[in-house]
C-alpha atoms as a PDB file:
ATOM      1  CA  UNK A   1     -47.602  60.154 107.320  1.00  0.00           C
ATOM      2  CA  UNK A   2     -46.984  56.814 105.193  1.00  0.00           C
ATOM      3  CA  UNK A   3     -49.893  55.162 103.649  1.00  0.00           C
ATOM      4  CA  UNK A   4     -48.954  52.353 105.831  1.00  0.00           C
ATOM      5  CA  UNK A   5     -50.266  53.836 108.886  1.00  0.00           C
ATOM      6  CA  UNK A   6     -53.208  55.501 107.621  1.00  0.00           C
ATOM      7  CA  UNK A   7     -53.908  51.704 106.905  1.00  0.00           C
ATOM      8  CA  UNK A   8     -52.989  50.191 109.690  1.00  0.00           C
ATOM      9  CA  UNK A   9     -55.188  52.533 111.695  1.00  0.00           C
ATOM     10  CA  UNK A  10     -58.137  52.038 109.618  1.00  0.00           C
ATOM     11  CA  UNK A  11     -57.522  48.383 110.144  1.00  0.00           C
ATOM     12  CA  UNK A  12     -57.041  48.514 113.727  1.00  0.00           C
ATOM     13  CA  UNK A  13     -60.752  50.809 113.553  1.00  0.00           C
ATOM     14  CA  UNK A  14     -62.220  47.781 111.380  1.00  0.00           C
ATOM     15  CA  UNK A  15     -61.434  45.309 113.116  1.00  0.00           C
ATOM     16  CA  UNK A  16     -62.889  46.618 116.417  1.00  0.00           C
ATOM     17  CA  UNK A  17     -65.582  48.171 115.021  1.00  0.00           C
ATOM     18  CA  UNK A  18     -66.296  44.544 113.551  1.00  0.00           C
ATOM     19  CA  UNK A  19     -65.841  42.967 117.272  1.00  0.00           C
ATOM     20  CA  UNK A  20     -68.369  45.553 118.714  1.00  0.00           C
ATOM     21  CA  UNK A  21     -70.703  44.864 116.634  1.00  0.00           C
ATOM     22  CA  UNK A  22     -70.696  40.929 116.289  1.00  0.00           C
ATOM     23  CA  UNK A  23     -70.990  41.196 120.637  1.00  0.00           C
ATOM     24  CA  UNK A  24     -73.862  42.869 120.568  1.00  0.00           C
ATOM     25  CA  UNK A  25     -75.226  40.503 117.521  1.00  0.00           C
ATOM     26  CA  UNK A  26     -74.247  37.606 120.079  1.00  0.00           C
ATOM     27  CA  UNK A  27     -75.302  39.051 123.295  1.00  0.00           C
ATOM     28  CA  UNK A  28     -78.755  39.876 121.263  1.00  0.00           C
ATOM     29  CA  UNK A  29     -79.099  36.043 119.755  1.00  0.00           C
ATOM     30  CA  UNK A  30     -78.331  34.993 123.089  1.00  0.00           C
ATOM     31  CA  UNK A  31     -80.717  36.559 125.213  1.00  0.00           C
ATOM     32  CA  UNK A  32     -83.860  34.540 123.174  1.00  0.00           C
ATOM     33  CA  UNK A  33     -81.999  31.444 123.697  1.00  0.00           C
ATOM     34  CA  UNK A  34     -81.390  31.923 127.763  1.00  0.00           C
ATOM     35  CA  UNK A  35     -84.723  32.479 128.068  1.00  0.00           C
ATOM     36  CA  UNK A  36     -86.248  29.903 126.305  1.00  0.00           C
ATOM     37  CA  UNK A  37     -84.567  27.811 128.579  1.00  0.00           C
ATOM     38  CA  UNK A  38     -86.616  29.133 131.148  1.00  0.00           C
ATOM     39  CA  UNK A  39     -89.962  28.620 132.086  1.00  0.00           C
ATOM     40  CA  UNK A  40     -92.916  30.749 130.960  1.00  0.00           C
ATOM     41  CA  UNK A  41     -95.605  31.758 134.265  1.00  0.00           C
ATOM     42  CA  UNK A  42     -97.720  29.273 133.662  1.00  0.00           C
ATOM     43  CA  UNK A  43     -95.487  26.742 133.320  1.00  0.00           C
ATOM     44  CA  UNK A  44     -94.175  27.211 137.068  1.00  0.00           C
ATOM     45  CA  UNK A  45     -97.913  27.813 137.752  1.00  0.00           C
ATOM     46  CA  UNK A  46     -98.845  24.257 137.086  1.00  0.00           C
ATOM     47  CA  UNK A  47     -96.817  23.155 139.456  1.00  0.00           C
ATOM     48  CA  UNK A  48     -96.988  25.761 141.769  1.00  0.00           C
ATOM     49  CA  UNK A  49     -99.211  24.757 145.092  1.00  0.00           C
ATOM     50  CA  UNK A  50    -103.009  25.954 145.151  1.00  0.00           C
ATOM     51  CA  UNK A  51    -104.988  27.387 148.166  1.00  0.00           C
ATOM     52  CA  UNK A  52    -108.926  26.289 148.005  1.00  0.00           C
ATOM     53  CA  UNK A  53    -111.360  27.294 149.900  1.00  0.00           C
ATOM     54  CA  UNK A  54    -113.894  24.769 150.946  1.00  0.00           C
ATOM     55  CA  UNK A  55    -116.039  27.066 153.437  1.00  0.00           C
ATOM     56  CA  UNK A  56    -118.741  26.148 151.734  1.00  0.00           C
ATOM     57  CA  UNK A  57    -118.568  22.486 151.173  1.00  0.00           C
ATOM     58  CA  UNK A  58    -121.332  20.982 153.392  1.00  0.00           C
ATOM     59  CA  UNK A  59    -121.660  16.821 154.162  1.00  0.00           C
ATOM     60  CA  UNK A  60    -122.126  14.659 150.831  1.00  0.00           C
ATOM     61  CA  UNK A  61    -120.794  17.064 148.674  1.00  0.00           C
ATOM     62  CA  UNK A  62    -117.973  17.516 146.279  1.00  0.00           C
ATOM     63  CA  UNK A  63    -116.236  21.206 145.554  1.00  0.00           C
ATOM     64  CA  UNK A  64    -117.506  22.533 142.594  1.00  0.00           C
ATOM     65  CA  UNK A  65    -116.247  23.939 140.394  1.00  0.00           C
ATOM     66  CA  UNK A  66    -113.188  21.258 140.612  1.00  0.00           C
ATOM     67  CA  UNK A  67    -110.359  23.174 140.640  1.00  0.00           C
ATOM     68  CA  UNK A  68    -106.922  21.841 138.787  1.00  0.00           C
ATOM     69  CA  UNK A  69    -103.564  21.060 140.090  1.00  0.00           C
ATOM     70  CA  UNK A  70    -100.212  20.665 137.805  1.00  0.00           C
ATOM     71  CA  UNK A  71    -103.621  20.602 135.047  1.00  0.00           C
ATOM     72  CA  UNK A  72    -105.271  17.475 136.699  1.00  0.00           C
ATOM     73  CA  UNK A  73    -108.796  18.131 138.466  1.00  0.00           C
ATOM     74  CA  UNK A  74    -108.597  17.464 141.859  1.00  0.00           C
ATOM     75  CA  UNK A  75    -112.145  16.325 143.835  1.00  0.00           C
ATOM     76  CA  UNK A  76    -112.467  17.605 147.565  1.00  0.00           C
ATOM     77  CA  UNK A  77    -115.315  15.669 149.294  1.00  0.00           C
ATOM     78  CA  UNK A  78    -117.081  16.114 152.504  1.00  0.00           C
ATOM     79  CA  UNK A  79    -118.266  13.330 153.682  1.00  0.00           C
ATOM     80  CA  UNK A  80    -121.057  12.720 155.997  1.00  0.00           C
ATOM     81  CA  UNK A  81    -120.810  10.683 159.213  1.00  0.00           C
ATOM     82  CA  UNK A  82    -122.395   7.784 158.357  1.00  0.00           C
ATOM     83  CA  UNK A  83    -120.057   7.432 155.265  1.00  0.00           C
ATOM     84  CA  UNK A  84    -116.989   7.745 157.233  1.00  0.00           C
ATOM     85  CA  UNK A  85    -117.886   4.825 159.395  1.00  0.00           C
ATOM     86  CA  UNK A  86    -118.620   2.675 156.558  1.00  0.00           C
ATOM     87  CA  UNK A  87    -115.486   3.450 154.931  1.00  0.00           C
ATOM     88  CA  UNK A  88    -113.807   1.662 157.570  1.00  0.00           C
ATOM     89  CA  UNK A  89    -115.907  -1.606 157.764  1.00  0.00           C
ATOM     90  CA  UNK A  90    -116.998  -2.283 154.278  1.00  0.00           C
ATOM     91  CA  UNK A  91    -113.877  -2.886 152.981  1.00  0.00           C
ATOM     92  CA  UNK A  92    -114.519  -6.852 151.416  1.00  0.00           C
ATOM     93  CA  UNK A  93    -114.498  -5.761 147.801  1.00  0.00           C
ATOM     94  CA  UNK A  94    -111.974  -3.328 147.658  1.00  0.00           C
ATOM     95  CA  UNK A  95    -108.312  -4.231 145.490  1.00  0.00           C
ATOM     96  CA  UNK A  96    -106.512  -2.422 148.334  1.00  0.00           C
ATOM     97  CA  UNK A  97    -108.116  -1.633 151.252  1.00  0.00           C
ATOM     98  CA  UNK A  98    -105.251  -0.832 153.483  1.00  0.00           C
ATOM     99  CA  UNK A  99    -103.616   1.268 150.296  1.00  0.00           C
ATOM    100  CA  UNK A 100    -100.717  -0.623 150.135  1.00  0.00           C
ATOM    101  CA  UNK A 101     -99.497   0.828 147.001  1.00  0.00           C
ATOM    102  CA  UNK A 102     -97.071   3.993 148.998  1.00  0.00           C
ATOM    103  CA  UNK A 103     -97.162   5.917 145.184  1.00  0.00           C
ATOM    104  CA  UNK A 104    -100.819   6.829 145.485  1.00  0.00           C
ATOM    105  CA  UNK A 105    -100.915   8.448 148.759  1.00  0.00           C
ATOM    106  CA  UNK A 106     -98.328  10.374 151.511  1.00  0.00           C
ATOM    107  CA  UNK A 107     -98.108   8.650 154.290  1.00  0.00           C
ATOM    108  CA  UNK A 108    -100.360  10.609 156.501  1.00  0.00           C
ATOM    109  CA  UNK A 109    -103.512   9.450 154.149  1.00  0.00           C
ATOM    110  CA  UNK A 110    -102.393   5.797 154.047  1.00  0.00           C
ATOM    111  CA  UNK A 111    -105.819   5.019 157.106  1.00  0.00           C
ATOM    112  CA  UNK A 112    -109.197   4.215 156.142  1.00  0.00           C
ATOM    113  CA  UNK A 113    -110.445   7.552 154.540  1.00  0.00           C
ATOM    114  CA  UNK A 114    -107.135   8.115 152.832  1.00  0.00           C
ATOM    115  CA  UNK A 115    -106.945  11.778 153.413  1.00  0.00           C
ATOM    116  CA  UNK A 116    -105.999  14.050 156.899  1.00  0.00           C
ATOM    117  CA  UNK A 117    -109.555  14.483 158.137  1.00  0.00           C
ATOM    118  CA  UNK A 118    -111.740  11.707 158.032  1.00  0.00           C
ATOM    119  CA  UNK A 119    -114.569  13.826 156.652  1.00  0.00           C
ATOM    120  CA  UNK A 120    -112.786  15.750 153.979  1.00  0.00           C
ATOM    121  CA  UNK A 121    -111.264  13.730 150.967  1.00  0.00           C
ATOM    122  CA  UNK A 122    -108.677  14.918 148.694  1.00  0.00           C
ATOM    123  CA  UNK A 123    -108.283  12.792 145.887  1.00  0.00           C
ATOM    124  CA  UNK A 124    -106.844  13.434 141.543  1.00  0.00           C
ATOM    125  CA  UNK A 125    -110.353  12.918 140.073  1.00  0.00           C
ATOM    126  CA  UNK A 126    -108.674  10.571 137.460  1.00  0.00           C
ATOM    127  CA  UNK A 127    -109.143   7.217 136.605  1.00  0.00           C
ATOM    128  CA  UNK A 128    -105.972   5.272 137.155  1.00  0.00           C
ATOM    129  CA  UNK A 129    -107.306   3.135 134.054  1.00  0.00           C
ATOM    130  CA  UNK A 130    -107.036   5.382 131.296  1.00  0.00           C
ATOM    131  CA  UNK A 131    -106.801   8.965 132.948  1.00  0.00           C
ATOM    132  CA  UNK A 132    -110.652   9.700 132.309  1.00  0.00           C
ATOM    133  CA  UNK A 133    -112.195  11.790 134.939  1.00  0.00           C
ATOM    134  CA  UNK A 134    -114.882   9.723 136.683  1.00  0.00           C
ATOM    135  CA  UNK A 135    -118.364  10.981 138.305  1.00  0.00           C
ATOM    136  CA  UNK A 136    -118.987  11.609 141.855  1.00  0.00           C
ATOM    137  CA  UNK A 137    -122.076   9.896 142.944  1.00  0.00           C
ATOM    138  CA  UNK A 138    -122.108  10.478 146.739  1.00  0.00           C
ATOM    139  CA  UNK A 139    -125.686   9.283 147.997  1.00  0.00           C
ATOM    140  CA  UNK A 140    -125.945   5.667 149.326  1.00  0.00           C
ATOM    141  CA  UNK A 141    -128.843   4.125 147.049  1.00  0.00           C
ATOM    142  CA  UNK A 142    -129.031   1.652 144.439  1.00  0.00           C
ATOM    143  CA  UNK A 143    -127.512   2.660 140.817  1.00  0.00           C
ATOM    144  CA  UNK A 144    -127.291   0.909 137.522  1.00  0.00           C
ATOM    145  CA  UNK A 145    -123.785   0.506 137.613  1.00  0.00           C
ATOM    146  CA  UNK A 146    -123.792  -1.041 140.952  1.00  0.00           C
ATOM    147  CA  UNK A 147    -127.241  -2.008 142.775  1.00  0.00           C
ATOM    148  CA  UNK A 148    -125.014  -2.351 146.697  1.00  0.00           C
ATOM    149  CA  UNK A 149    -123.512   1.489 145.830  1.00  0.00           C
ATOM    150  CA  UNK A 150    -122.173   2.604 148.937  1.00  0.00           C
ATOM    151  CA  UNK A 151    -121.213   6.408 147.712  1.00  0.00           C
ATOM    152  CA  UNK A 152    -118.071   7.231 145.688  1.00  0.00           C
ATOM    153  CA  UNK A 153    -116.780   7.849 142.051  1.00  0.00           C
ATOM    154  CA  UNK A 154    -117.982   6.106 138.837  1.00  0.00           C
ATOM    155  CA  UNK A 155    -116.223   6.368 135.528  1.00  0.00           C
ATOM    156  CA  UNK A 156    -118.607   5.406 133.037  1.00  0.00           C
ATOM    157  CA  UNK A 157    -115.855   4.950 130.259  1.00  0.00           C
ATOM    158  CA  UNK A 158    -114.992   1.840 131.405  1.00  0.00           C
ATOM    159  CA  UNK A 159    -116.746   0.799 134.648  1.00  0.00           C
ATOM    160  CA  UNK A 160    -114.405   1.311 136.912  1.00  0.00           C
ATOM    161  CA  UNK A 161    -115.464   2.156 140.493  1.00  0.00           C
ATOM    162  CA  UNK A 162    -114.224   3.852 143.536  1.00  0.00           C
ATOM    163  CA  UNK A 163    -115.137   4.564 147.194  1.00  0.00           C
ATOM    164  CA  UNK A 164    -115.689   7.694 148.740  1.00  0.00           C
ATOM    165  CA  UNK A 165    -111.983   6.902 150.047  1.00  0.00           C
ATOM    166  CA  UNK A 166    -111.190   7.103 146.467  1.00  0.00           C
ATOM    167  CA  UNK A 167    -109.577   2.864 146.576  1.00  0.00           C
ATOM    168  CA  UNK A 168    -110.619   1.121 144.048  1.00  0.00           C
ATOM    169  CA  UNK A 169    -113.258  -2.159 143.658  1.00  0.00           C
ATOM    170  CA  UNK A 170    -111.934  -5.652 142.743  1.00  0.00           C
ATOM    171  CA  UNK A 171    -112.340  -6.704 139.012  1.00  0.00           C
ATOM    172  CA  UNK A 172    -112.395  -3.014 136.918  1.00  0.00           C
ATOM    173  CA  UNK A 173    -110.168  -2.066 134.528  1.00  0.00           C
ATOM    174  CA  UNK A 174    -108.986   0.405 137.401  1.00  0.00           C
ATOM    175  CA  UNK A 175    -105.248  -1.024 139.245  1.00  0.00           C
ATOM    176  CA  UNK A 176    -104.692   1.545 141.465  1.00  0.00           C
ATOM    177  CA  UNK A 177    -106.917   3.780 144.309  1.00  0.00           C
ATOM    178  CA  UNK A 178    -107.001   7.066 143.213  1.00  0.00           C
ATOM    179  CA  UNK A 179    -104.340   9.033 143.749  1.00  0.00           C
ATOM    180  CA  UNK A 180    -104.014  11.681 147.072  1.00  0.00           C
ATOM    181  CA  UNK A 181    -101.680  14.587 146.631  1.00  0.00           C
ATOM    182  CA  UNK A 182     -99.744  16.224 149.336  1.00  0.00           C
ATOM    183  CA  UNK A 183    -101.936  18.823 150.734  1.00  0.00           C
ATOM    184  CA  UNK A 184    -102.451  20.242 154.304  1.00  0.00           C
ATOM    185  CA  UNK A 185    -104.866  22.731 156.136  1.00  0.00           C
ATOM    186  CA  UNK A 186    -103.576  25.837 156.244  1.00  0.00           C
ATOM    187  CA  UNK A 187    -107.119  27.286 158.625  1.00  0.00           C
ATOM    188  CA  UNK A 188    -110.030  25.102 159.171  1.00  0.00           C
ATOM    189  CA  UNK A 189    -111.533  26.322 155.475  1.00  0.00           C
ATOM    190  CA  UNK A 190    -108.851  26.817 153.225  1.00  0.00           C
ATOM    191  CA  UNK A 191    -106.624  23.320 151.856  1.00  0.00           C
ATOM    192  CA  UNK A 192    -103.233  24.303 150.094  1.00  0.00           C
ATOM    193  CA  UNK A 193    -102.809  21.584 147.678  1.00  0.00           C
ATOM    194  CA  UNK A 194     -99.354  20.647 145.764  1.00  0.00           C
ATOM    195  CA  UNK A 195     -97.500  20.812 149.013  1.00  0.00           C
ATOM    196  CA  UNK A 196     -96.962  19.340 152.517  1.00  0.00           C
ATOM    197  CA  UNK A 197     -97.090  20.467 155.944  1.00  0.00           C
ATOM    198  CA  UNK A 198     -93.684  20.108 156.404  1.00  0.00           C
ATOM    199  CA  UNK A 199     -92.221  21.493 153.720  1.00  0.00           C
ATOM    200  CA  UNK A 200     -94.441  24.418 153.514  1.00  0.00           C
END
């Protein structure tokens, strides 16, 4: 046997020895890199829809403890009687009554209580000002911040003031009602937030 094919086989064994071993080195550098690219649990968590139960929510109260969509808090109100029928007739200071603006609501909460059922309110609990999370003050009595208070949300970093429909009052800092996200009833006690009816 010539010493050229003794090294012309060790070549040959080199050479695809080398080419086994850089595809695994590639296959291994890969894999980190493919999955980085894809998102962690909680990532498709946040924007994954949410099923609350509001059994026991009773009238002129807000679910505690606020639970968080996509990482925003999200205030679920039951309103009493009496507040419902205001919300449709004491409208005169409100920026937009008839929520005009289509980007804060789905269609089906575009009516006087903003949400599906006129006693139950669904509503981002923040402040379309600067994203601060305002205070739920849901009894109708007089209060520092506004001696006519009718019920609603208060967000003492800058004054601005909501209804129990979550639309905002003329003159704050506040442009915008606050905003409704899709959501429907699955069963008379449990809301599945983050998604519609329809496309449920």
């Amino acid at each position: 046997m010539s010493d050229d094919s003794i090294n012309t086989g060790r070549r040959y064994f080199l050479i695809a020895s080398t080419s086994a071993v850089a595809g695994v080195g590639a296959v291994g550098a890969a894999i980190p890199f493919v999955k980085a690219w894809t998102p962690s649990a909680k990532a498709r968590a946040l924007g994954a829809p949410i099923r609350v139960d509001i059994g026991k929510l009773r009238p002129g109260e807000i679910l505690g403890p606020i639970p968080a969509w996509r990482g925003q808090p999200v205030f679920i109100v039951y309103r009493a009687s009496a507040s419902v029928e205001l919300l449709a007739s004491d409208t005169a200071d409100l920026a937009d009554p008839d929520s005009e603006n289509a980007d804060m609501q789905p269609d089906y909460a575009r009516n006087a209580w903003r949400s599906r059922r006129p006693e139950i309110g669904v509503y981002v609990g923040l402040c379309t000002h600067l994203g601060c999370s305002p205070k739920y003050y849901g009894t109708v009595q007089p209060e520092t911040f506004d001696p006519d208070w009718q019920g609603g949300f208060f967000c003492p970093c800058h004054g601005s003031r909501f209804d129990l429909a979550g639309r905002v009052v003329k003159s704050v800092p506040a442009p915008d009602n606050l905003p409704v996200p899709p959501y429907f009833f699955e069963t008379d006690d449990v809301i599945v937030i983050g998604e519609d009816e329809e496309t449920a």
